[in-house]
Each structure stands twice: as C-alpha cells, then as structure tokens.
Protein backbone atom coordinates (compact mmCIF):
# COMPACT_ATOMS: atom_id res chain seq x y z
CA UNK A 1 0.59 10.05 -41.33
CA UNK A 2 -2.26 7.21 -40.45
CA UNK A 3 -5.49 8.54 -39.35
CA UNK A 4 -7.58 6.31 -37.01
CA UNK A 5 -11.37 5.87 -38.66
CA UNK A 6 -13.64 6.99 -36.04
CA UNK A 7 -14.47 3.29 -36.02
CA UNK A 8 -11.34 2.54 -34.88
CA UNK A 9 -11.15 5.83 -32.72
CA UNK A 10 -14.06 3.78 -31.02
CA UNK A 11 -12.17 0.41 -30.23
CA UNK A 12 -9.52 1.96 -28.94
CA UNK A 13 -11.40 4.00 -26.34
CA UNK A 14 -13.45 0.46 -25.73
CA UNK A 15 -10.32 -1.54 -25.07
CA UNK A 16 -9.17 0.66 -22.69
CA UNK A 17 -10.55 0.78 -19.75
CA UNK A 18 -8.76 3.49 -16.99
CA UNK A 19 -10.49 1.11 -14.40
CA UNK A 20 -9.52 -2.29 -15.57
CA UNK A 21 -5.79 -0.37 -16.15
CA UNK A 22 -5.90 0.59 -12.42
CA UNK A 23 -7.40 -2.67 -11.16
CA UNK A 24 -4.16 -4.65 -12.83
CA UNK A 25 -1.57 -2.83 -11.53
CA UNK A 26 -3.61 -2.96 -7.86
CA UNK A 27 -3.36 -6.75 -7.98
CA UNK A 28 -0.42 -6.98 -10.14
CA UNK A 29 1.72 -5.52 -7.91
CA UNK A 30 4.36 -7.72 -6.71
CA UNK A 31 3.37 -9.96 -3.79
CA UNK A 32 -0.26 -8.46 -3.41
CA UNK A 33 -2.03 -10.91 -4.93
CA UNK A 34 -0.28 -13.78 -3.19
CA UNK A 35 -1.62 -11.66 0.02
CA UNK A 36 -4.72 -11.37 -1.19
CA UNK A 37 -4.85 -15.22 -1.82
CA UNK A 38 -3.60 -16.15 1.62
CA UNK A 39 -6.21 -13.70 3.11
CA UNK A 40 -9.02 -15.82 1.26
CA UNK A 41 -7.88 -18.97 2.29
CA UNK A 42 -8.50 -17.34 6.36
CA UNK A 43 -4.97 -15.95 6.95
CA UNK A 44 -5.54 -13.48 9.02
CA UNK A 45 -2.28 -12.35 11.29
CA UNK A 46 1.15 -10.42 9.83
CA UNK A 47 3.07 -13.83 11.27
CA UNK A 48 0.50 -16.19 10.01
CA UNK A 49 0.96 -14.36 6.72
CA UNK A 50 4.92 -14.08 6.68
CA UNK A 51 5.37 -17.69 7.62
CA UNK A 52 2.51 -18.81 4.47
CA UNK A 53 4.85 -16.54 1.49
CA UNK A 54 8.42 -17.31 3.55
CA UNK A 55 10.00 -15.09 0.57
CA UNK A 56 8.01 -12.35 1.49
CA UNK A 57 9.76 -9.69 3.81
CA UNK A 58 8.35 -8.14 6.64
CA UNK A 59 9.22 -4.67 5.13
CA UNK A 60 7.39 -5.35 2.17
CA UNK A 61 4.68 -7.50 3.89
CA UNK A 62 3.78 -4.30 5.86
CA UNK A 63 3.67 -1.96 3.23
CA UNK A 64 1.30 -4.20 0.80
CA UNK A 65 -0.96 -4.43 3.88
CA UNK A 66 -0.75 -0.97 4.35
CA UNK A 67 -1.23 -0.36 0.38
CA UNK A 68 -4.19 -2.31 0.69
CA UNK A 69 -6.02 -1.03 3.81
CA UNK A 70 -5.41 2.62 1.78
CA UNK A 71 -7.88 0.65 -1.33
CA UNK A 72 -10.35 -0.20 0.91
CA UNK A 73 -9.75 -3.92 0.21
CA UNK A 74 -8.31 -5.09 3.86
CA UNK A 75 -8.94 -3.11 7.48
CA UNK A 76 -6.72 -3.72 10.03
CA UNK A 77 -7.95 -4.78 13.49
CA UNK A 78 -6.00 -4.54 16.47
CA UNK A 79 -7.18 -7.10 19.52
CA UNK A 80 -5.80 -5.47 22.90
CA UNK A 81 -4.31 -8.36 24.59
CA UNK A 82 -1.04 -9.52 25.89
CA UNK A 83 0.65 -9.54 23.63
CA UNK A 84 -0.80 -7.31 21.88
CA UNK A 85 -3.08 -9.15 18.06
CA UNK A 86 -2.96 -7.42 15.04
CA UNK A 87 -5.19 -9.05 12.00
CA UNK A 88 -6.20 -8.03 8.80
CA UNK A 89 -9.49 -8.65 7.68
CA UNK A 90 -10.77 -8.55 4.23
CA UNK A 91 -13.58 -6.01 3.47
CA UNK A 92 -16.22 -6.81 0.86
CA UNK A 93 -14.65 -5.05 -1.22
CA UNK A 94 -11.27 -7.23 -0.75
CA UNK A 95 -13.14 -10.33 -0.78
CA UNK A 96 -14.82 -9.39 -4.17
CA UNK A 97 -11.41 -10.57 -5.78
CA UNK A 98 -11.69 -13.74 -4.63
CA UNK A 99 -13.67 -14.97 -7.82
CA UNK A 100 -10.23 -12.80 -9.55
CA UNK A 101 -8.29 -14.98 -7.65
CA UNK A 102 -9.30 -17.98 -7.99
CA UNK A 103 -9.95 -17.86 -11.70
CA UNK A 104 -6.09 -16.20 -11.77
CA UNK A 105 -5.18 -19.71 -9.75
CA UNK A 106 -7.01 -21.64 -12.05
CA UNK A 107 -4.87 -20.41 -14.94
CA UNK A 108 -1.59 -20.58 -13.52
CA UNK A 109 -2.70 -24.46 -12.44
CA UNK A 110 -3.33 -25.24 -15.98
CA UNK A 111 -0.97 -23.11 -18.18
CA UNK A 112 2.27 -22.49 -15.69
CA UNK A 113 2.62 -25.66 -13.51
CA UNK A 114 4.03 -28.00 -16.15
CA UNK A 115 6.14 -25.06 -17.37
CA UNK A 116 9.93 -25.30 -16.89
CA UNK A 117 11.07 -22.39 -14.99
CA UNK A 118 7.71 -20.62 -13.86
CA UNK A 119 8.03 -21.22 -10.57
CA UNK A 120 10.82 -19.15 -10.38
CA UNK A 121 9.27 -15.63 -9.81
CA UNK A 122 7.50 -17.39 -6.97
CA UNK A 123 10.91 -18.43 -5.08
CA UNK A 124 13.00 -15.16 -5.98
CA UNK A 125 14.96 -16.90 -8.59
CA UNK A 126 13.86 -14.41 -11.76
C-alpha cells in the first residue's frame, strides 16, 4: 500500500480548501449563478427575473432566492403597495461575486461561445 510523504500529505491538505469546496457548489448550483448575474446587471423583481432566464421556473426561481437569502448573499424586501413589490437586493456579501461573475462570463465568452453544443445546458437541451 502507497504512503503519502508528508510532503505530499501537505499538498493535499493545501489543494483542498473546505471553503473554496463550499463556495463552488453555492454558485454552482444549477441556475444560481445565472441569478446572481441578472441581480448584478440591476434585476431586481421575481418577474423581472423570470422573464430575463425564461427557462427558469418559478418553483425553482423561488427556492434559489430563498437558498440565497439563507447565505446571506440576497435580502428580500417587500414594498407595501398595491399590488403588493417584492425585490431582492444583493447584500455586500452577494455583490462580492460579482468580480466571480464576471471573470466566470469572461471565460465562457472566450472558451464556450464558439463551441458546438454549449449552449445547450443554457436552453434545457442537455
């Protein structure tokens, strides 16, 4: 049986990170970071954010909102008029990503938009 060095012992521990680990799956949940996205570009409102990700249910629009007000990442804010407003705002915290974001849209521009067939998690068609 292999036995790690302890200077492997040490890489190992280095490259994993239980942060970075939870961090991914936060974001790499499927349709949060398209939320997260829209939310930086000013979408504030559950319709203005349904009709900007049309693929996106309202069932599953509600609970990624609801996963991220839990993280600390979006509060919601309800406006008492008639109707009634509901918006989600981005916390510090939430907008904190946006340099994630934008550096995640960066790569996707350069490495997955001339890429037969990557569009197709985007549109349901996996």
């Amino acid at each position: 049986m292999d036995t790690l060095s302890k200077h492997d012992l040490q890489q190992f521990e280095e490259a994993f990170c239980p942060y970075y680990q939870q961090a991914v799956e936060l974001i790499g949940r499927k349709w949060t970071g398209v939320i997260l996205r829209a939310q930086l570009h000013g979408i504030l409102r559950f319709s203005e954010l349904k009709a900007a990700i049309p693929a996106l249910s309202d069932r599953m629009l509600s609970e990624r909102l609801k996963e991220l007000e839990a993280e600390g990442l979006v509060v919601r804010r309800v406006i008492p008029d008639t109707p009634v407003r509901v918006e989600y705002l981005l916390t510090a915290k939430g907008r904190a990503l946006g340099a994630v974001v934008e550096v995640i849209s960066s790569w996707a521009d350069q490495w997955l938009k001339h890429t037969p067939g990557a569009g197709r998690a985007a549109t349901g068609e996996v």
